[in-house]
Protein backbone atom coordinates (compact mmCIF):
# COMPACT_ATOMS: atom_id res chain seq x y z
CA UNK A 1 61.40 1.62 -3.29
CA UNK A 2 57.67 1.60 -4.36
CA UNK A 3 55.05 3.20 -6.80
CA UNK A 4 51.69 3.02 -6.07
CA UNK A 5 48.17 4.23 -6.62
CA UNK A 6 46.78 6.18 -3.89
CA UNK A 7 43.03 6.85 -2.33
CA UNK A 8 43.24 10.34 -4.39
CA UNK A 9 43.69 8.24 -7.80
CA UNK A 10 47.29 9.77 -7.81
CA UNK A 11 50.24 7.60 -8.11
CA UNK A 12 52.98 7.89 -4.98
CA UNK A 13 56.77 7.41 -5.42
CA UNK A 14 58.28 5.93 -2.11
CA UNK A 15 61.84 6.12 -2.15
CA UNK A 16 64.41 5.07 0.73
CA UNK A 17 67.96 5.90 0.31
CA UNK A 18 71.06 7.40 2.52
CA UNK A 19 72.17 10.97 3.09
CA UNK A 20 75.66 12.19 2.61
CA UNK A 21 75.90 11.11 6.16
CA UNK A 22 75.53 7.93 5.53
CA UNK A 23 71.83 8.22 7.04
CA UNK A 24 69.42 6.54 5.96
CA UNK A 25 66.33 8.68 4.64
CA UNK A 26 63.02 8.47 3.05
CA UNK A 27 61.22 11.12 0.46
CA UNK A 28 57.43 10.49 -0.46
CA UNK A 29 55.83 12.23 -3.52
CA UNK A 30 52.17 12.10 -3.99
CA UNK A 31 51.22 14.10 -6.77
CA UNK A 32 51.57 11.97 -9.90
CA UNK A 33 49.45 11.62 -12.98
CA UNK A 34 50.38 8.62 -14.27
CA UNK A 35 52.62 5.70 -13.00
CA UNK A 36 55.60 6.56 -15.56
CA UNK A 37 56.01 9.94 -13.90
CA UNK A 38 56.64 8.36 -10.29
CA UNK A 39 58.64 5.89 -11.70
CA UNK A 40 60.53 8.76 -13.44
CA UNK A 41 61.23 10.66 -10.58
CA UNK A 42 62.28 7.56 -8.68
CA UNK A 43 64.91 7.14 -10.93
CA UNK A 44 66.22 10.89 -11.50
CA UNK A 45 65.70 10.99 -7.53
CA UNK A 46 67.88 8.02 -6.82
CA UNK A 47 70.57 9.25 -9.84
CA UNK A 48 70.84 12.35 -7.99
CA UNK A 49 71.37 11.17 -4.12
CA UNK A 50 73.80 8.52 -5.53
CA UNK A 51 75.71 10.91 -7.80
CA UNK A 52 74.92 8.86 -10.96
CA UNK A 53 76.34 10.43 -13.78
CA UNK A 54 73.98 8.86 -15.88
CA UNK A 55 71.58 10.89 -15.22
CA UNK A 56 69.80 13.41 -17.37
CA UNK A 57 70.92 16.63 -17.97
CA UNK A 58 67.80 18.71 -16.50
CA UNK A 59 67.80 16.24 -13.31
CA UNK A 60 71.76 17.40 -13.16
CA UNK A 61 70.63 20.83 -13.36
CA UNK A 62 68.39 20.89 -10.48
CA UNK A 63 70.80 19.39 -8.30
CA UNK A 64 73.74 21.88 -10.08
CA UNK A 65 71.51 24.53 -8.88
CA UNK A 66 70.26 23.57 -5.78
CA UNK A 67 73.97 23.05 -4.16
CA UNK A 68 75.29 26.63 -5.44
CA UNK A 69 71.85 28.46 -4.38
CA UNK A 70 73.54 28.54 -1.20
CA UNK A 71 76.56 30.51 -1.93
CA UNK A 72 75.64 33.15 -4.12
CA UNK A 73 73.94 36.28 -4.10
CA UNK A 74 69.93 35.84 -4.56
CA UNK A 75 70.15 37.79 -7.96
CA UNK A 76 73.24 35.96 -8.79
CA UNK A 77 71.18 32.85 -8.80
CA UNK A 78 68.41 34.66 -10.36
CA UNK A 79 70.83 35.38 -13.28
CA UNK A 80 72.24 31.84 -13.53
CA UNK A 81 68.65 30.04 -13.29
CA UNK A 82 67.54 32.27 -16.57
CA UNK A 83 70.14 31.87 -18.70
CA UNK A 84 69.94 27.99 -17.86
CA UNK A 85 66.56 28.08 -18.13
CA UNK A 86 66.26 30.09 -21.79
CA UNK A 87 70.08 29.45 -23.01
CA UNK A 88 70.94 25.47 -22.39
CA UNK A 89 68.21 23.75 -21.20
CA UNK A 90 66.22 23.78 -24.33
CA UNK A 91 68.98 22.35 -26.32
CA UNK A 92 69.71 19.47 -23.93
CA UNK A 93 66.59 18.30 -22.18
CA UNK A 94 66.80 15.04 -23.84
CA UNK A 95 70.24 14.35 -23.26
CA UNK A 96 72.09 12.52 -19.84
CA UNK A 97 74.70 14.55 -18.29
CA UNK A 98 77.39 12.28 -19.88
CA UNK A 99 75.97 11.68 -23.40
CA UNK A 100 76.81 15.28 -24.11
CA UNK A 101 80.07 15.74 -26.24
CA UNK A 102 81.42 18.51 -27.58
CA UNK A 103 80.15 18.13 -31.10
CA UNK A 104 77.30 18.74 -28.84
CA UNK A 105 78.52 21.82 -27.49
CA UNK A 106 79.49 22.89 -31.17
CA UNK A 107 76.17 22.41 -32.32
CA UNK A 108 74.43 24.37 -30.00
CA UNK A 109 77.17 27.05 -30.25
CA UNK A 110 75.95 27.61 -33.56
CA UNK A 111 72.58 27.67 -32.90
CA UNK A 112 73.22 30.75 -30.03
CA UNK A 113 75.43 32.19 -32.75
CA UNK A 114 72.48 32.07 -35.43
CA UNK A 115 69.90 33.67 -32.55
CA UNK A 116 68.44 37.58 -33.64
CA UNK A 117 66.88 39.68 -30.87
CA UNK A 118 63.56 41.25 -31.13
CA UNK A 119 65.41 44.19 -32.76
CA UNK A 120 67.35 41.67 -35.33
CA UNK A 121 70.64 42.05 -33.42
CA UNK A 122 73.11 38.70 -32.74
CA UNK A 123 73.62 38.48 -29.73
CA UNK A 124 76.40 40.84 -28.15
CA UNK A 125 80.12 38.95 -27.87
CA UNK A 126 80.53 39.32 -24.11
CA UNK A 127 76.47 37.89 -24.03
CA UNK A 128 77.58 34.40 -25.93
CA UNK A 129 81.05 34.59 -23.51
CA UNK A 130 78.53 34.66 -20.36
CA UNK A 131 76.09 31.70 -21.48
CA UNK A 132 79.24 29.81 -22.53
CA UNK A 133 81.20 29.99 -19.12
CA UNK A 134 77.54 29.07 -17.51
CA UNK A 135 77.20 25.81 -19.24
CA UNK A 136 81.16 25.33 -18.60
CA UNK A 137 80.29 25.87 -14.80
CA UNK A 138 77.62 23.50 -15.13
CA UNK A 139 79.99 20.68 -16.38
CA UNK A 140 82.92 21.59 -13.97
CA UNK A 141 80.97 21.15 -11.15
CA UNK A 142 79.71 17.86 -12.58
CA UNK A 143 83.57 17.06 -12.59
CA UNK A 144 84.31 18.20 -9.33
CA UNK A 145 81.73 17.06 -7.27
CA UNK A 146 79.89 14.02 -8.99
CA UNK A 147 82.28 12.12 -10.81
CA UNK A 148 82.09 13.00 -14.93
CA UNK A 149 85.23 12.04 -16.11
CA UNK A 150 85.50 15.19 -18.37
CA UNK A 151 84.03 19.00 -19.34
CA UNK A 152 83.16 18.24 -22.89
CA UNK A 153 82.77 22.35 -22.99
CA UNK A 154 87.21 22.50 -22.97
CA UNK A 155 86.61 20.23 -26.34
CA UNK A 156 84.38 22.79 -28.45
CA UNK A 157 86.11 25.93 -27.21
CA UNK A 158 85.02 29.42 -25.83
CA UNK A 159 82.01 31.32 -27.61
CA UNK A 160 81.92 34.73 -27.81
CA UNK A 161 84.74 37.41 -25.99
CA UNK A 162 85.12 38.33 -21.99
CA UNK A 163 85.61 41.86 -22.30
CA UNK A 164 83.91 44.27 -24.97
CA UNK A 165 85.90 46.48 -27.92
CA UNK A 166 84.75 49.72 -26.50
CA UNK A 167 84.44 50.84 -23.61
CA UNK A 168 82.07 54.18 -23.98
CA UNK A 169 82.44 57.11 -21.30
CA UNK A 170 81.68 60.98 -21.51
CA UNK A 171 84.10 63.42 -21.00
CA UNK A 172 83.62 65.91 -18.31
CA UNK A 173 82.67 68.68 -21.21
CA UNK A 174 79.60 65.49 -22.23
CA UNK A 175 78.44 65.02 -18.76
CA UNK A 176 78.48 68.72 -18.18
CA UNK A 177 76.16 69.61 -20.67
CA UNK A 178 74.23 66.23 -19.93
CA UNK A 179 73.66 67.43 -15.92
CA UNK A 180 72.76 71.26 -17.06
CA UNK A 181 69.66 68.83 -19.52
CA UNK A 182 68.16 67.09 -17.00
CA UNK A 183 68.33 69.73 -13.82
CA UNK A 184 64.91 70.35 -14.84
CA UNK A 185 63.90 66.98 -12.63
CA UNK A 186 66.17 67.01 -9.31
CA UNK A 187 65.71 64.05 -8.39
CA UNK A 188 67.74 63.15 -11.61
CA UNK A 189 70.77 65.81 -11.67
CA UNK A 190 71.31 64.81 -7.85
CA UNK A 191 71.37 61.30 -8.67
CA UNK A 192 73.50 61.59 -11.91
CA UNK A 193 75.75 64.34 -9.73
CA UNK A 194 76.68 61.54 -7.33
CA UNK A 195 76.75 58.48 -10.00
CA UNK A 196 79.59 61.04 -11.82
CA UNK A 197 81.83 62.38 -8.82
CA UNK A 198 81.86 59.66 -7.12
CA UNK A 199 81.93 56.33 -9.70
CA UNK A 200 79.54 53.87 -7.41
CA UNK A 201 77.36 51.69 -9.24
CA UNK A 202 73.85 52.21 -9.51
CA UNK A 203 72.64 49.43 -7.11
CA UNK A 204 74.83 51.55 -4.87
CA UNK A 205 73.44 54.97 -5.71
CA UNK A 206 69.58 53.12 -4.81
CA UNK A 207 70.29 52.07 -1.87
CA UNK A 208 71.52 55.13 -0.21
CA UNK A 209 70.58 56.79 2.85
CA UNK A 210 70.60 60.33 4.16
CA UNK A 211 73.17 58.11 7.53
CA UNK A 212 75.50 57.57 4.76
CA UNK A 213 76.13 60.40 4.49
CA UNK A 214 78.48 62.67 6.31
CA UNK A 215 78.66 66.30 4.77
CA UNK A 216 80.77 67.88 7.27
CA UNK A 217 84.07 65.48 6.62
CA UNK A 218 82.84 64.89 3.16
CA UNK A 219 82.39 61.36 3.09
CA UNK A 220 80.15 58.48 1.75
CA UNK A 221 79.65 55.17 3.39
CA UNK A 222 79.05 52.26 1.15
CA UNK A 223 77.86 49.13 2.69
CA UNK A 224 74.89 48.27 0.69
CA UNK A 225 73.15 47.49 -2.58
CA UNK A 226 69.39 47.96 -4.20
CA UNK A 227 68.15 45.11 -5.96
CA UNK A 228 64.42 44.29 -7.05
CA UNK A 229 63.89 41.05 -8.21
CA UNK A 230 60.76 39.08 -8.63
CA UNK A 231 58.55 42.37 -7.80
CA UNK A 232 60.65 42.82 -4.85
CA UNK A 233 62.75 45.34 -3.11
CA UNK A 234 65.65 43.71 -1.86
CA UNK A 235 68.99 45.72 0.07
CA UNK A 236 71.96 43.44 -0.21
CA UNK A 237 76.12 43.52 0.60
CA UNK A 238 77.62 45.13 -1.88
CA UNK A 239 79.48 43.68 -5.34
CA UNK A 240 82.30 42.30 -3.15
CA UNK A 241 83.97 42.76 0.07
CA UNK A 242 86.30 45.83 -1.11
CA UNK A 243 83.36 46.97 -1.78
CA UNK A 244 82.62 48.47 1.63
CA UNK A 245 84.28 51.35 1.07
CA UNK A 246 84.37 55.56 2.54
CA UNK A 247 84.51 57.36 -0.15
CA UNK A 248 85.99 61.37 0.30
CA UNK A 249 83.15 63.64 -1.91
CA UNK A 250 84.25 67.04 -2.93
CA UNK A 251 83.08 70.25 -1.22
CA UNK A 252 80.79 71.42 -4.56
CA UNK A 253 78.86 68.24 -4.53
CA UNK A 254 78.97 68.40 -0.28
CA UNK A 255 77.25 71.65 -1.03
CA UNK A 256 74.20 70.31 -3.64
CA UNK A 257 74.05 67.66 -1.62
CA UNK A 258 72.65 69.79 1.42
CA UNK A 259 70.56 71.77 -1.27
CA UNK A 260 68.96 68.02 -2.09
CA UNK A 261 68.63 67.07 1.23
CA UNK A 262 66.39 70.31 2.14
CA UNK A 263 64.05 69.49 -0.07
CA UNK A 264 62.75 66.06 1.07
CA UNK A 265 60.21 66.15 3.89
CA UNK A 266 60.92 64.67 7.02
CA UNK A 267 64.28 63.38 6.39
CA UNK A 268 65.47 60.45 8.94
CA UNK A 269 69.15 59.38 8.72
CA UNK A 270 67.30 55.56 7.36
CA UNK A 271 65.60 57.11 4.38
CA UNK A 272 66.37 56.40 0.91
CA UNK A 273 67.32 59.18 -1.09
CA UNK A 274 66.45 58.32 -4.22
CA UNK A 275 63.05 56.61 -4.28
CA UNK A 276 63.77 55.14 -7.69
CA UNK A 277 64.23 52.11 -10.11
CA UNK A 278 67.01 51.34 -12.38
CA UNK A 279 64.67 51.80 -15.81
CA UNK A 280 64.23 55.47 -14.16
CA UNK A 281 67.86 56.18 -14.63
CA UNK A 282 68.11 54.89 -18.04
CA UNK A 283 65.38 56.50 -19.34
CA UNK A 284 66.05 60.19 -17.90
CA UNK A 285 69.70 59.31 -19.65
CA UNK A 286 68.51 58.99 -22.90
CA UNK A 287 65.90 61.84 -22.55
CA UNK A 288 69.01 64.09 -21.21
CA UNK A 289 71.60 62.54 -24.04
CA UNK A 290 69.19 63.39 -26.75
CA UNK A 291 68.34 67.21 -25.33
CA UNK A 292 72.07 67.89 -24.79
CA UNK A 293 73.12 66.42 -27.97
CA UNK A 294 75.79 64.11 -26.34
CA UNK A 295 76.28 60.43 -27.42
CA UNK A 296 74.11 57.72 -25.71
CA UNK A 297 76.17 55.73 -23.38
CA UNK A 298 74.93 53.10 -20.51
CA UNK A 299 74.01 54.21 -16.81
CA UNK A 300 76.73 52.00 -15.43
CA UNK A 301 79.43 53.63 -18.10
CA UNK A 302 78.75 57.34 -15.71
CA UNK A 303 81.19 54.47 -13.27
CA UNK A 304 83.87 54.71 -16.53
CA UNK A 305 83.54 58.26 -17.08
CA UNK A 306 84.26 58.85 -13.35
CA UNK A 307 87.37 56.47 -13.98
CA UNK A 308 88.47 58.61 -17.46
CA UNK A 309 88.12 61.71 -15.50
CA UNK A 310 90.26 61.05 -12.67
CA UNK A 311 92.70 58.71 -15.09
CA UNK A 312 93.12 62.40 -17.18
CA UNK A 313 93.92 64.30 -13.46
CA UNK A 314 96.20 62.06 -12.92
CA UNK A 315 95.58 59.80 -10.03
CA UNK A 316 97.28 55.95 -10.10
CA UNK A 317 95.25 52.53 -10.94
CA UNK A 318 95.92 51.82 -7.00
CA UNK A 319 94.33 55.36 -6.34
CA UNK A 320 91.52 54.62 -8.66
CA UNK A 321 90.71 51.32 -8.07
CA UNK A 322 90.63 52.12 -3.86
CA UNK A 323 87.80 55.17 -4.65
CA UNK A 324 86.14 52.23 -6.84
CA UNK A 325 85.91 49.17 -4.57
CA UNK A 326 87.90 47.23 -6.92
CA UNK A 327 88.83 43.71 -5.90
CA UNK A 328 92.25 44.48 -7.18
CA UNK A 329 94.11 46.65 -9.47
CA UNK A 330 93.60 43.94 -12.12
CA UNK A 331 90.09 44.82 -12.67
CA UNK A 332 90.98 48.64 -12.80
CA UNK A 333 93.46 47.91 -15.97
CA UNK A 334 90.58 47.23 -17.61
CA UNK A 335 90.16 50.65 -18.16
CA UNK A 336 93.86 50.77 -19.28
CA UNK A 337 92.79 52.10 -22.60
CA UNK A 338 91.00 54.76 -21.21
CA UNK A 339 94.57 56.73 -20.31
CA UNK A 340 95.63 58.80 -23.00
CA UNK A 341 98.59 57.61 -24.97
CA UNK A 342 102.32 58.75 -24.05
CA UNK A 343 103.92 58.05 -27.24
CA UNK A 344 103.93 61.95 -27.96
CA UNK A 345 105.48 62.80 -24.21
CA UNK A 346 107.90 59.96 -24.61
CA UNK A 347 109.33 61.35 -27.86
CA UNK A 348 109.15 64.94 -26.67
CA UNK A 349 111.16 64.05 -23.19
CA UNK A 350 113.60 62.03 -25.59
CA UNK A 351 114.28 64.79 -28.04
CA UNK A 352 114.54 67.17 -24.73
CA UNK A 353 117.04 65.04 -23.42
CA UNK A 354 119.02 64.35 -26.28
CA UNK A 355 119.55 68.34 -27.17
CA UNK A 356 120.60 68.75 -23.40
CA UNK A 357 122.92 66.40 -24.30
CA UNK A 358 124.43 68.04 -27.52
CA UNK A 359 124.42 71.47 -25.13
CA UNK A 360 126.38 70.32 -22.51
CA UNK A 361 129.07 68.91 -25.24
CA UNK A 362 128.81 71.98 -27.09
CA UNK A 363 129.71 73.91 -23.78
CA UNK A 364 133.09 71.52 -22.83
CA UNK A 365 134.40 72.57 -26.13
């Protein structure tokens, strides 16, 4: 190990150590100010490659990050490295991974709980439950992986709730009148026509192709997903393996589909149909909300109307949650509250049953 002044007037961190092979290595850094900052990152360098769980917190970070990069999603990591960045870092840049305790934790809990948006609004339950079970993944993997003896998250307890109270979704008499406001743009009734007969998401709905599609058996390939992140277009896998999926279409939306297709000029089986972003979409749904005089609900709730609709034809959660590319059923009985309650039928059948009953003794007397 060295620091040292170099011909540039920069100071140079020198740092030998051994790989998780048992290697031995070298990493060089030239580009320091001052000779506290290469001794610095000698030290957080060194904590890091020998799992030291004294370390700071921000030095754990970057290696917490860093070793999950790998397995996740691009925006997945996009998603984890803001919150991080704007949600826990702030409030624990001073401290070593294994100072923090959960009066810690506490503390900051009640800072996030005290936080306004621009519009004045506390942050929404499910929003606190999300940066919560970040910083709890933060400290697990610490656990698992690098030797902290303990999550001091477990201590201070969850923030926030995992699911929302309500669950909005339109009926088909609100999306009906919605889809008759906005045929005025096609672009938007065909793309809110396929969102709401066929419940995919609307990474799903982006990424679409005119190959996807096969009109004459009525089907729908999904195998892909639109994402822009950073200024750029990116087509993913979908959500999860299940879902790849066929989806069966019904002949009426077979039918505008064709109309849809005729319109857009030199159609190749690899173009994207809808030529779109996600902002797009929510902003022709409040402009069609407010013209058809139905309540505002989010694009990705069209996916729980789709779900009400076929809950109040009567298909099963198995049924459903196949057509959705659920995971399991277990994340389809989250719309268990969606089915309309059978109280009434229960004590209808019941009373139905019972005066058969009192018939069929009346008629042995």
């Amino acid at each position: 190990m060295s620091v040292y002044k170099n011909k540039n007037g920069k100071w140079t961190a020198f740092v030998r150590y051994k790989d998780w092979q048992g290697k031995s290595r070298a990493k060089k850094k030239e580009t320091f100010k001052t000779r506290r900052e290469a001794l610095e990152f000698e030290r957080d360098f060194l904590q890091k490659k020998t799992r030291d769980v004294t370390m700071g917190f921000p030095t754990f970070v970057e290696q917490y990050l860093e070793d999950v990069k790998p397995r996740i999603k691009y925006n997945t990591y996009l998603d984890k490295k803001y919150i991080i960045e704007t949600k826990i870092l702030p409030y624990f840049e001073n401290k070593g991974l294994s100072e923090i305790s959960g009066t810690d934790i506490i503390q900051w809990q009640n800072e996030l709980l005290k936080k306004r948006d621009e519009n004045d609004k506390p942050y929404s339950q499910t929003y606190l439950r999300t940066i919560q079970n970040q910083l709890s993944a933060i400290f697990n993997h610490a656990v698992r992986f690098y030797g902290l003896a303990s999550n001091p998250s477990t201590l201070a307890g969850k923030m926030g709730k995992a699911k929302a109270k309500e669950m909005l979704f339109w009926t088909k008499d609100e999306y009906d009148r919605f889809s008759e406001a906005i045929k005025d743009k096609p672009v938007s009734f065909y793309a809110f026509e396929i969102l709401y007969w066929t419940g995919i998401r609307e990474g799903e709905l982006l990424a679409l192709e005119r190959g996807d599609f096969d009109l004459d058996a009525r089907k729908l390939t999904i195998n892909k997903s639109y994402q822009r992140l950073e200024g750029k277009d990116y087509i993913t896998s979908p959500k999860t393996e299940k879902s790849n999926r066929t989806i069966d279409l019904p002949e009426f939306l077979c039918d505008e589909l064709a109309d849809y297709f005729g319109m857009l000029y030199g159609l190749q089986p690899e173009t994207r149909l809808f030529d779109i972003s996600k902002s797009y979409l929510l902003n022709e749904m409040k402009r069609g909300a407010a013209k058809a005089g139905v309540k505002r609900i989010r694009v990705h709730s069209i996916r729980h109307s789709h779900v009400a609709h076929l809950i109040e034809l009567g298909f099963s959660t198995v049924e459903i949650a196949e057509r959705l590319g659920h995971e399991g059923i277990s994340v389809t009985y989250t719309y268990a509250h969606l089915y309309p309650s059978k109280q009434v039928s229960m004590a209808e059948r019941l009373n139905c049953e019972h005066k058969k009953g009192d018939d069929e003794s009346e008629q042995d007397l």
